[in-house]
Protein backbone atom coordinates (compact mmCIF):
# COMPACT_ATOMS: atom_id res chain seq x y z
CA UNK A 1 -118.96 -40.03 -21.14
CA UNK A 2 -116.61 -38.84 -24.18
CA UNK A 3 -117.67 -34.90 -23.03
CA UNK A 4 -116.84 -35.99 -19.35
CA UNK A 5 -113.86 -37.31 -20.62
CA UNK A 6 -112.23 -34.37 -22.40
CA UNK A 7 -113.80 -31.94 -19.42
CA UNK A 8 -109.97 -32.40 -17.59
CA UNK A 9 -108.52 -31.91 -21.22
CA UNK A 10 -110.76 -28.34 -21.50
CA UNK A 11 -109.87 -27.63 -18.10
CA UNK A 12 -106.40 -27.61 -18.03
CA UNK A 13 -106.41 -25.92 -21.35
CA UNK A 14 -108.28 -23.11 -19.62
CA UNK A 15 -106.25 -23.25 -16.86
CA UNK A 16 -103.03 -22.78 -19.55
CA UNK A 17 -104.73 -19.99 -21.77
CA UNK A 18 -105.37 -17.95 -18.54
CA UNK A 19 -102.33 -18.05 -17.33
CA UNK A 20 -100.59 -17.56 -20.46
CA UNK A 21 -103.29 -14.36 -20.83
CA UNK A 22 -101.77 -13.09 -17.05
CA UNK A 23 -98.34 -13.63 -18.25
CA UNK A 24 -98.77 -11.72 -20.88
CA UNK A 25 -100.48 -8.40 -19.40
CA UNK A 26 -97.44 -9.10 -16.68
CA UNK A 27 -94.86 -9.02 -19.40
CA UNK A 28 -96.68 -5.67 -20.81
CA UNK A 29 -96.97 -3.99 -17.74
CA UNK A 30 -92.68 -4.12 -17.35
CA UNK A 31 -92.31 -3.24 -20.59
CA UNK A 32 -94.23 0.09 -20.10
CA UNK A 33 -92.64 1.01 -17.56
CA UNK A 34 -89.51 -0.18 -19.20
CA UNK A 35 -90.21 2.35 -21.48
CA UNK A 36 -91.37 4.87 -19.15
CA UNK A 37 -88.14 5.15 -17.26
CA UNK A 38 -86.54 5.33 -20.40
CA UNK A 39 -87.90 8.42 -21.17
CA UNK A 40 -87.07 9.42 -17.74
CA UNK A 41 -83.59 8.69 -18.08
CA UNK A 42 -81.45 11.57 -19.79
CA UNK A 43 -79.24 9.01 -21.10
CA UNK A 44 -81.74 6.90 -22.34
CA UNK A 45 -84.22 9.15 -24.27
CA UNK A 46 -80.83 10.59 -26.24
CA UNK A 47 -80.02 7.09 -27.77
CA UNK A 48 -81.79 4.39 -29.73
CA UNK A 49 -85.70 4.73 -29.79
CA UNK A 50 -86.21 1.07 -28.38
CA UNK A 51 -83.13 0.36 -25.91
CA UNK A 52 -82.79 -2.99 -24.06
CA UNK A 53 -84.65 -3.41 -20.98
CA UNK A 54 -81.18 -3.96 -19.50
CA UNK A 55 -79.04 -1.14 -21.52
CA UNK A 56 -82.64 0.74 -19.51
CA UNK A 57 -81.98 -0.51 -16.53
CA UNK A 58 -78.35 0.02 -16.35
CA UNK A 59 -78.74 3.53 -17.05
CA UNK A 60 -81.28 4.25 -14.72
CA UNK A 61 -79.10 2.78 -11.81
CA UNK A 62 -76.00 5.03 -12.82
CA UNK A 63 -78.18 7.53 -12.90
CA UNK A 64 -80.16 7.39 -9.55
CA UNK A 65 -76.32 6.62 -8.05
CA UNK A 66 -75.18 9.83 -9.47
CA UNK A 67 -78.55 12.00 -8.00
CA UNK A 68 -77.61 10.14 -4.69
CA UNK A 69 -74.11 11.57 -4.77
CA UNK A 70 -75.34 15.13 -5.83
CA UNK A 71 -78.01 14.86 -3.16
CA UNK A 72 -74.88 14.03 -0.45
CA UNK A 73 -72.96 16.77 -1.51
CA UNK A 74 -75.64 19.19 -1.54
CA UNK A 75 -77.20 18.02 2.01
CA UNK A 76 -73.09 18.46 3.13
CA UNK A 77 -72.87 22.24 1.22
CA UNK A 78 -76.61 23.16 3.45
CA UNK A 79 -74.76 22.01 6.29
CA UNK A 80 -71.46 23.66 5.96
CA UNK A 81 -73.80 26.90 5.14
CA UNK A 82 -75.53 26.13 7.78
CA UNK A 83 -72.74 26.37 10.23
CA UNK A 84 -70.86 28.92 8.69
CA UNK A 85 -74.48 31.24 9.20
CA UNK A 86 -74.47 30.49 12.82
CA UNK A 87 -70.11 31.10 12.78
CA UNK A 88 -70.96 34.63 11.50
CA UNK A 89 -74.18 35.11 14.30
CA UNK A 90 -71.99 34.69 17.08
CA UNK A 91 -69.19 37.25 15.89
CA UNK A 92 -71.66 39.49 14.94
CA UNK A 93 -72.92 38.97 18.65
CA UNK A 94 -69.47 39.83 20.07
């Protein structure tokens, strides 16, 4: 009876350790890619070696907002191209 006794105790132990153990290879899976996007990041990989994860984060937000606004102006500059080509077609046409 005492090993039937402490088989809840063992249990919930086991029950702790592997979620503790799952936590853990959680925890190291955002920190690698953490540090991944930190080398990504031009701002990040010219500073401190190991950054926050939120100094990371932050950066790699301005960042992707500042390819987003590049991207707009260069999708408007193909388009104003675009119809400035087909501007000169139809003179040329005349």
């Amino acid at each position: 009876t005492d090993n039937q006794d402490n088989l809840p105790h063992i249990t919930q132990a086991k029950r702790r350790a592997t979620h503790n153990a799952v936590e853990r290879r959680r925890r190291d899976r955002i920190n690698q890619h953490i540090q991944q996007l930190s080398k990504l990041i031009p701002d990040c990989s010219n500073y401190v070696k190991n950054q926050s994860k939120t100094v990371v984060l932050e950066k790699t937000i301005a960042y992707l907002q500042e390819l987003r606004t590049q991207n707009l102006a260069l999708v408007k500059q193909t388009v104003d191209a675009g119809i400035i080509l087909h501007e000169n077609d139809l003179l040329r046409d005349r």
